[in-house]
C-alpha atoms as a PDB file:
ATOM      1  CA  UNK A   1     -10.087 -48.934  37.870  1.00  0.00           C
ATOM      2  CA  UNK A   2     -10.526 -45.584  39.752  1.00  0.00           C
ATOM      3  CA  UNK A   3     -14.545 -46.327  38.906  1.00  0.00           C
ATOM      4  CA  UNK A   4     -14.735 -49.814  40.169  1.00  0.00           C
ATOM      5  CA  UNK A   5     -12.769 -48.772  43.538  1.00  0.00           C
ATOM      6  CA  UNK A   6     -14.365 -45.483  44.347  1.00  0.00           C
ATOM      7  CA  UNK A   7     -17.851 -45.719  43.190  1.00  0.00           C
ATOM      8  CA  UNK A   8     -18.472 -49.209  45.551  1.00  0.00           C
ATOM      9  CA  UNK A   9     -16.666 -47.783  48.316  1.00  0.00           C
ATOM     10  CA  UNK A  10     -18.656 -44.455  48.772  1.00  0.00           C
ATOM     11  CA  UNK A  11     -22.064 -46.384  48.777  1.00  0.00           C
ATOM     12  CA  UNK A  12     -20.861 -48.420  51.586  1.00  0.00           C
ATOM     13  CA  UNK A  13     -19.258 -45.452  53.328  1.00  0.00           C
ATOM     14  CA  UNK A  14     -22.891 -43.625  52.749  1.00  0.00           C
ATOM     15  CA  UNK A  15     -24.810 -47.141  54.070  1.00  0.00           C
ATOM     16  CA  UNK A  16     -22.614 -47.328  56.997  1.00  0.00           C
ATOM     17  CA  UNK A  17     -22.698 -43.515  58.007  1.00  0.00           C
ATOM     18  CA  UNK A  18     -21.052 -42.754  61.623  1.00  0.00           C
ATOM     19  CA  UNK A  19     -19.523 -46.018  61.611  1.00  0.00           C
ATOM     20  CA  UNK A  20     -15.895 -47.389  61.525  1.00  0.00           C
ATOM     21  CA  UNK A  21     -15.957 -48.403  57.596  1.00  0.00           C
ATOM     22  CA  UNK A  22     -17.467 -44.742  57.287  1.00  0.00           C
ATOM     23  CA  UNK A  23     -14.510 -43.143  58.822  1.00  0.00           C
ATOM     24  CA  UNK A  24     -11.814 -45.766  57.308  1.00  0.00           C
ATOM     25  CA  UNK A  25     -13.206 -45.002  53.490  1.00  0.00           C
ATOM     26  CA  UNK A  26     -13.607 -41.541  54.141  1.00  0.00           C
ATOM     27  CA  UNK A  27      -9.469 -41.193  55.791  1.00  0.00           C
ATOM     28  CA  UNK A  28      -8.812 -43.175  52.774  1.00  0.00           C
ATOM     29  CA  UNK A  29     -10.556 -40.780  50.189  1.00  0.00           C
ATOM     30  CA  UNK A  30      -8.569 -37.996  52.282  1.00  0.00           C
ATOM     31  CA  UNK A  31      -4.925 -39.359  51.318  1.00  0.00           C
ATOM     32  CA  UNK A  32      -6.013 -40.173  48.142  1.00  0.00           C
ATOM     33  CA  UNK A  33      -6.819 -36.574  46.806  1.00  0.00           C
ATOM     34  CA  UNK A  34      -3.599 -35.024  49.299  1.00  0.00           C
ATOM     35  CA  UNK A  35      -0.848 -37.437  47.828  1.00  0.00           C
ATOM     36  CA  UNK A  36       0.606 -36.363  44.540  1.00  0.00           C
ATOM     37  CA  UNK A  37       0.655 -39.449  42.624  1.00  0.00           C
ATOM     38  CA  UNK A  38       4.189 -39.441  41.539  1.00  0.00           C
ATOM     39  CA  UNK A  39       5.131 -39.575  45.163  1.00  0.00           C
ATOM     40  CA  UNK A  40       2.359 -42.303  45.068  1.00  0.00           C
ATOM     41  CA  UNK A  41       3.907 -44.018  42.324  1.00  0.00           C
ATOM     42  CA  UNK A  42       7.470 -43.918  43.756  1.00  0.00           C
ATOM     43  CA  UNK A  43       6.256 -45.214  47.091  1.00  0.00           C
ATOM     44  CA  UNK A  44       5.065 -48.336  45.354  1.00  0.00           C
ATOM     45  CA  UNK A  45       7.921 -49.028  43.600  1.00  0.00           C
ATOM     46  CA  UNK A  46       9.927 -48.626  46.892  1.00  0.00           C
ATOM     47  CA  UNK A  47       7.894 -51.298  49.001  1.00  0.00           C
ATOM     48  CA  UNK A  48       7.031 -53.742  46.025  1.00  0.00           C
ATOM     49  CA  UNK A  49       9.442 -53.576  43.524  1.00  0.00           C
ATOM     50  CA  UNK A  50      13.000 -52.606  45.601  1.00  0.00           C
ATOM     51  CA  UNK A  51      11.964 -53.680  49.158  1.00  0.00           C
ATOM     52  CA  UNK A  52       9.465 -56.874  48.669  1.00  0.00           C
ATOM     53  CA  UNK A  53      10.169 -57.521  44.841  1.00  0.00           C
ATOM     54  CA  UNK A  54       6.742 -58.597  44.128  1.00  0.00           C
ATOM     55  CA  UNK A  55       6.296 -56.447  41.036  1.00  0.00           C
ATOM     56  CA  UNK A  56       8.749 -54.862  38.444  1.00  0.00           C
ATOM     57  CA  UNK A  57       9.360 -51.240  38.926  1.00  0.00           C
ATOM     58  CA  UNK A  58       8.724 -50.546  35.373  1.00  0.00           C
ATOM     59  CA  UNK A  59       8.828 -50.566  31.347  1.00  0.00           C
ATOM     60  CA  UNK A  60       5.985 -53.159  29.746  1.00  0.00           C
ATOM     61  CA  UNK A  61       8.060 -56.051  29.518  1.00  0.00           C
ATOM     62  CA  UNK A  62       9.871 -58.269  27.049  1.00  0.00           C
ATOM     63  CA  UNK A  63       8.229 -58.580  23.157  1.00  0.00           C
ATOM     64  CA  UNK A  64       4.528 -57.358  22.500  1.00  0.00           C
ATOM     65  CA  UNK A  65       2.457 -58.510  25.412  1.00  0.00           C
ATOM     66  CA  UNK A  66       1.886 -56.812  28.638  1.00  0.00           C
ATOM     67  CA  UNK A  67       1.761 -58.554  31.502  1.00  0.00           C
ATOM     68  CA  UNK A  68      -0.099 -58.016  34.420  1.00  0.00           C
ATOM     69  CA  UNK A  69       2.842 -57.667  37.003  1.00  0.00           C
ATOM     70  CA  UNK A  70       3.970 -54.914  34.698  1.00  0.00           C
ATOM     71  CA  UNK A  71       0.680 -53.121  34.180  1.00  0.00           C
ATOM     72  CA  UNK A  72      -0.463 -53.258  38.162  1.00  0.00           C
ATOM     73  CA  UNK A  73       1.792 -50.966  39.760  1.00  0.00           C
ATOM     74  CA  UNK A  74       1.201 -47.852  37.356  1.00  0.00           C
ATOM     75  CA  UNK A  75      -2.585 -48.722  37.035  1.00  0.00           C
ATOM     76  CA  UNK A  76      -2.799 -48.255  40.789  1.00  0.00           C
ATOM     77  CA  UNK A  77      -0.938 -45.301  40.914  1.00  0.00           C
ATOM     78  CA  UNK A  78      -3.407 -43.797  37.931  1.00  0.00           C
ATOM     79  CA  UNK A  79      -6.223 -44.585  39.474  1.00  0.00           C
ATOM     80  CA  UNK A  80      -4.959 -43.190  43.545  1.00  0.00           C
ATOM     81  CA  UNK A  81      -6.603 -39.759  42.932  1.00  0.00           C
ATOM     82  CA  UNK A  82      -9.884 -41.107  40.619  1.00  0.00           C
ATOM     83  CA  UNK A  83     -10.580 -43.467  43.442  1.00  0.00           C
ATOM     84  CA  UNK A  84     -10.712 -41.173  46.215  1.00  0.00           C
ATOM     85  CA  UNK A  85     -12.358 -38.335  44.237  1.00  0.00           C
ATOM     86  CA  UNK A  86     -15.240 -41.046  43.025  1.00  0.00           C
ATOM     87  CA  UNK A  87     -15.516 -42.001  46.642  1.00  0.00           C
ATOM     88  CA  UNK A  88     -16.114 -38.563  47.674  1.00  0.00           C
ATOM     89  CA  UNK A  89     -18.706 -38.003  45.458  1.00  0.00           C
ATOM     90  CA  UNK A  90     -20.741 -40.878  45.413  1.00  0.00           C
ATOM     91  CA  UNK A  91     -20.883 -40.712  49.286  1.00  0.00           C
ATOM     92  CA  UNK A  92     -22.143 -37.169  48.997  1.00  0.00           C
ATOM     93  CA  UNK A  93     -24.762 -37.925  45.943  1.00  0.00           C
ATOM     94  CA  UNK A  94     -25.936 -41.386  48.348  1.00  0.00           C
ATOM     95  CA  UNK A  95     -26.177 -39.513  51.525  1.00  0.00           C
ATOM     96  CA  UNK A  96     -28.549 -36.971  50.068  1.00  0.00           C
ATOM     97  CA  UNK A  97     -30.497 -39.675  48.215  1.00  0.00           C
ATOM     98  CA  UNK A  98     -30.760 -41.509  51.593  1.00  0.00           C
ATOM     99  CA  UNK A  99     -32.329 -38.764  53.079  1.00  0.00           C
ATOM    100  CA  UNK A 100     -35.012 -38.469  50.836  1.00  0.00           C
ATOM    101  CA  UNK A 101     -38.607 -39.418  51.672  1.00  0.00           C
ATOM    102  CA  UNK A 102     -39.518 -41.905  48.885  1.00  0.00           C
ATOM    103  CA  UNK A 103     -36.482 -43.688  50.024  1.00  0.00           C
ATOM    104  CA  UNK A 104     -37.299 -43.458  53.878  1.00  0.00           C
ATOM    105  CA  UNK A 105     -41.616 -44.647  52.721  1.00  0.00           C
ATOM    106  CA  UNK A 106     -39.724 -47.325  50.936  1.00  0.00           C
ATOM    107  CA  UNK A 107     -38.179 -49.101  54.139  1.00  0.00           C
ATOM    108  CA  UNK A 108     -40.960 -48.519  56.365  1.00  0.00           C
ATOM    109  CA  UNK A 109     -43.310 -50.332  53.665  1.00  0.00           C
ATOM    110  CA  UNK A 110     -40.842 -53.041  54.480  1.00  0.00           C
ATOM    111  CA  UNK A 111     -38.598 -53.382  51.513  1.00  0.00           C
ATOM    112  CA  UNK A 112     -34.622 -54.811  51.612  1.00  0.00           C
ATOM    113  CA  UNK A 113     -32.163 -52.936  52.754  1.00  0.00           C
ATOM    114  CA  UNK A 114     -30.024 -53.952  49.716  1.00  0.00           C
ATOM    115  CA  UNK A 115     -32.858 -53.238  46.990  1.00  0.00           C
ATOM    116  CA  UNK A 116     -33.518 -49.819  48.446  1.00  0.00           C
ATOM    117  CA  UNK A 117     -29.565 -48.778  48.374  1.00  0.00           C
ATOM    118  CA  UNK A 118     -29.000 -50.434  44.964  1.00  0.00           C
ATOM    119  CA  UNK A 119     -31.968 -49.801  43.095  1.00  0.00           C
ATOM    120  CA  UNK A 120     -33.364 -46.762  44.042  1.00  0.00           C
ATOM    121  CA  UNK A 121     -30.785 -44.990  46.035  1.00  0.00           C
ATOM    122  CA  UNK A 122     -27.848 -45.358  43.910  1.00  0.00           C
ATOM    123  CA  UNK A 123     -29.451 -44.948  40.549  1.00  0.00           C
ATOM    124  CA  UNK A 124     -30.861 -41.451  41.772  1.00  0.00           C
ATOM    125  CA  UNK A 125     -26.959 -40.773  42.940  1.00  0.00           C
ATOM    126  CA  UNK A 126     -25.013 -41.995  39.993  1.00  0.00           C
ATOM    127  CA  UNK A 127     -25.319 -38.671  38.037  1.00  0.00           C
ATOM    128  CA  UNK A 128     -22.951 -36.531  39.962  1.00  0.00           C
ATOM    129  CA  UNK A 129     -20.488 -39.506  39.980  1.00  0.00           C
ATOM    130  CA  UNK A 130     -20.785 -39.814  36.037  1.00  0.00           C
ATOM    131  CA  UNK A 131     -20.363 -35.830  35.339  1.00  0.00           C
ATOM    132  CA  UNK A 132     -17.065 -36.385  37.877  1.00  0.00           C
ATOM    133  CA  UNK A 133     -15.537 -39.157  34.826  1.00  0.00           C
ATOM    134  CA  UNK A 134     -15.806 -36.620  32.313  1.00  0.00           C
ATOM    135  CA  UNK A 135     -13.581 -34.231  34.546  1.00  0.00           C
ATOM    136  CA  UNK A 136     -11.506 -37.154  35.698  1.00  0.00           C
ATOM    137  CA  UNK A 137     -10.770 -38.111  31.527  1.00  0.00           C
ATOM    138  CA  UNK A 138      -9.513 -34.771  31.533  1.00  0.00           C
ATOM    139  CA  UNK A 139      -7.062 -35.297  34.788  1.00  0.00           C
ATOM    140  CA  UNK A 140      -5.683 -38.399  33.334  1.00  0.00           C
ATOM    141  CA  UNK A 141      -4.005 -36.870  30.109  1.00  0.00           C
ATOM    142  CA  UNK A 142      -1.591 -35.053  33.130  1.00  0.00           C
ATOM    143  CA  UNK A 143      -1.687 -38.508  35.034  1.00  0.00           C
ATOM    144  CA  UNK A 144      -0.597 -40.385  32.063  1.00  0.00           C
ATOM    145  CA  UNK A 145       2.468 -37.929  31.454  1.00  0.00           C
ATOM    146  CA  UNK A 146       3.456 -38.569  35.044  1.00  0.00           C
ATOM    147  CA  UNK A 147       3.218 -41.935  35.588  1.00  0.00           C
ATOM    148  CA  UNK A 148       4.522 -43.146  32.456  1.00  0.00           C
ATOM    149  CA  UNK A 149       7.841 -40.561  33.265  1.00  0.00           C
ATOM    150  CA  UNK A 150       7.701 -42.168  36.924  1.00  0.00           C
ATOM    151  CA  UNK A 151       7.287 -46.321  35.712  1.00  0.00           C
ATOM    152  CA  UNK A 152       9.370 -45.452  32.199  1.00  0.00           C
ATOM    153  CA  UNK A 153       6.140 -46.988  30.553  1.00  0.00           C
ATOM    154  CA  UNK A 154       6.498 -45.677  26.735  1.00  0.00           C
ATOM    155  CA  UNK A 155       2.924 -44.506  26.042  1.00  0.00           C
ATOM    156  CA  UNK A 156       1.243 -41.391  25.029  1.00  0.00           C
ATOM    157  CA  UNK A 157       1.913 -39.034  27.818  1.00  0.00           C
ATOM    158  CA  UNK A 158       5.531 -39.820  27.408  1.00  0.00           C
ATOM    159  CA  UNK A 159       5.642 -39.294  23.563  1.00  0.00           C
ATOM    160  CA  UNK A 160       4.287 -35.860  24.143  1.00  0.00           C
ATOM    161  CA  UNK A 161       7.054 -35.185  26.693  1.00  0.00           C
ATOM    162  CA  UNK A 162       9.691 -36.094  24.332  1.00  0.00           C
ATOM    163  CA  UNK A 163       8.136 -34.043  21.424  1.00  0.00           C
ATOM    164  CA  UNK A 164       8.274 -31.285  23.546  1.00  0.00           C
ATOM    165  CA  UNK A 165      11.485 -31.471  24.426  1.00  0.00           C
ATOM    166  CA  UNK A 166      12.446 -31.948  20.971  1.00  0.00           C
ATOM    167  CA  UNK A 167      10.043 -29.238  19.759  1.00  0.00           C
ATOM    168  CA  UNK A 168       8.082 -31.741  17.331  1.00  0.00           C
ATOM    169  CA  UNK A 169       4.988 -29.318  17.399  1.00  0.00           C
ATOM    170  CA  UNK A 170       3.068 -31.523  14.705  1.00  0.00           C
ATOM    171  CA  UNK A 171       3.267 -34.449  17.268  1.00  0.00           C
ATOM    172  CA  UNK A 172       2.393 -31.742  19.851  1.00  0.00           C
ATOM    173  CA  UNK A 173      -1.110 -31.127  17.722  1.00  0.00           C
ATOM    174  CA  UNK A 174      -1.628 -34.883  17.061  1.00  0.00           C
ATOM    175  CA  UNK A 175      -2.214 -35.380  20.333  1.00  0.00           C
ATOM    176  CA  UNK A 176      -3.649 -32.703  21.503  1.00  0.00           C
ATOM    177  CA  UNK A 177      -6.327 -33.746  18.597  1.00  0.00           C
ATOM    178  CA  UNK A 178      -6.587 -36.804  19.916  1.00  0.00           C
ATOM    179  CA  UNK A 179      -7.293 -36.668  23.588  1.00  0.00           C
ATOM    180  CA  UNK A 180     -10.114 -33.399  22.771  1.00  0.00           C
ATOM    181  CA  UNK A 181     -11.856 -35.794  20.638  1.00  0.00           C
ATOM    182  CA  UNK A 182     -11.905 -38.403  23.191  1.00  0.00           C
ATOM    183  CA  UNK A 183     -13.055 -35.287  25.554  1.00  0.00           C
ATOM    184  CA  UNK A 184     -15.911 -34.574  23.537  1.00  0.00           C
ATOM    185  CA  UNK A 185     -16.549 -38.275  22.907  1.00  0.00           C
ATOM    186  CA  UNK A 186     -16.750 -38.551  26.727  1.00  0.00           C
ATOM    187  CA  UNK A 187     -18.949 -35.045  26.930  1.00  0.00           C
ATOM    188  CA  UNK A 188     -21.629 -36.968  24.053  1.00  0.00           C
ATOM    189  CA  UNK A 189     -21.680 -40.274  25.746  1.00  0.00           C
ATOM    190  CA  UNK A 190     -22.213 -38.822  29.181  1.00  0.00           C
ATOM    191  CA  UNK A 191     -25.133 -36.591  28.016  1.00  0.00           C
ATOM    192  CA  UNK A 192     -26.657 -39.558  26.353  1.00  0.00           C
ATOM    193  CA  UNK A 193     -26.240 -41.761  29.696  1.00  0.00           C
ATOM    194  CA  UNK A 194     -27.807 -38.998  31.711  1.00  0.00           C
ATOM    195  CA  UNK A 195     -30.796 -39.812  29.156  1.00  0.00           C
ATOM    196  CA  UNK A 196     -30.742 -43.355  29.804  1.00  0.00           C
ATOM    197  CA  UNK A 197     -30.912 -43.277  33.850  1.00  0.00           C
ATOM    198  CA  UNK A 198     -33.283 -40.282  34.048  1.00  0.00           C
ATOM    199  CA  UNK A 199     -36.141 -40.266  32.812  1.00  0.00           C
ATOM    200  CA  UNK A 200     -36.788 -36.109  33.601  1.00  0.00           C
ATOM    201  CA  UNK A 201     -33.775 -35.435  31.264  1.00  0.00           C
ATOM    202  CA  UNK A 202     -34.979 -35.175  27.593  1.00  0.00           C
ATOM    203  CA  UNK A 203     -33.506 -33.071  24.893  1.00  0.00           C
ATOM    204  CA  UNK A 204     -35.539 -31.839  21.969  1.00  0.00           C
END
C-alpha cells in the first residue's frame, strides 16, 4: 500500500517541480516520516472510529473473514511512514533522471510528455525506490508489533510481544527465523529485479 501511494506520488511531485502539487506531496512526505505511527494510528481511531464512526477501532472481526472496514484503518497506519519515505525517494531518483540529456534530446525530438516520464524516466529511477522496499520489509517487522498493540489486531508482531513477555524464547526464534528468511527472500528477489530493468547489471 505504502508502494502504490508513494511511488505515484513522487513522479508527479518530480513532473510538477516548483509547483503547488510539488510542495503539497512534498509537506505530505514531511509529516509522514516526523509522525510516529502509533500516534498515527491513534489519531485515526479518534476521528473515524470514536468521533465519525465510520470504521471499527480494532480486532479483525467476527468468525474467519476479514473485512475491509476492519483491515483499512491499521493498513493506513502501516503504510504512513512507507508512503512518505517512497515518495521521497522516487522524487529524488525522477528529478535526477529528468535532468539527464537523453531525456531532455527526447522531448525536443518531439516525443509525449507522458511516454518520456513513464517509459524512460521512471524506469531509469525505479532502482533506488526498489533497494528502499528491502529496507522498508525490514521497518515493518517493528510496524507490525506496533500497530497490531495499537488496533489489538492478533497477528505476528503481537505474538512475539506476548512471548516475550512470557519468556517463550522458542517462539522468540520462530519468528525471528521467519521474518530473516523473508529478508533474504526480499534481498534475492530485489537483486534479480535489478537484472530485469537494467540491462548494465549482470552477474557472472
Amino acid at each position: 500500500m505504502g508502494t502504490i501511494i508513494g511511488v505515484p506520488l513522487g513522479v508527479f511531485s518530480a513532473t510538477n517541480r516548483g509547483k503547488f502539487l510539488d510542495y503539497l506531496f512534498r509537506g505530505f512526505a514531511l509529516l509522514g516520516q516526523s509522525l510516529p505511527i502509533f500516534w498515527v494510528g491513534i489519531v485515526l481511531i479518534f476521528f473515524f472510529a470514536a468521533q465519525l464512526q465510520w470504521l471499527p477501532a480494532g480486532t479483525k472481526g467476527e468468525g474467519g473473514f476479514i473485512s475491509f472496514k476492519h483491515l483499512l484503518l491499521p493498513a493506513v497506519t502501516l503504510a504512513w511512514y512507507p508512503a512518505a519515505s517512497y515518495l521521497r525517494i522516487t522524487r529524488t531518483a525522477m528529478l535526477e533522471v529528468l535532468d539527464t540529456e537523453y531525456v531532455k534530446l527526447a522531448r525536443a525530438k518531439g516525443v509525449g510528455m507522458y511516454t518520456v516520464w513513464w517509459k524512460h524516466a521512471f524506469r531509469n529511477a525505479i532502482i533506488p525506490p526498489l533497494t528502499l522496499s528491502v529496507f522498508v520489509l525490514f521497518g515493518l517487522v517493528n510496524g507490525t508489533v506496533i500497530v497490531e498493540t495499537v488496533f489489538a489486531w492478533p497477528g505476528i508482531g503481537r505474538l512475539a510481544i506476548e512471548a516475550l513477555w512470557a519468556t517463550d524464547f522458542p517462539l522468540l526464534a520462530g519468528i525471528t527465523i521467519i521474518f530473516g528468511a523473508l529478508y533474504l527472500l526480499m534481498i534475492l528477489m530485489l537483486d534479480l529485479v535489478y537484472a530485469f530493468l537494467d540491462p548494465r547489471i549482470k552477474y557472472s
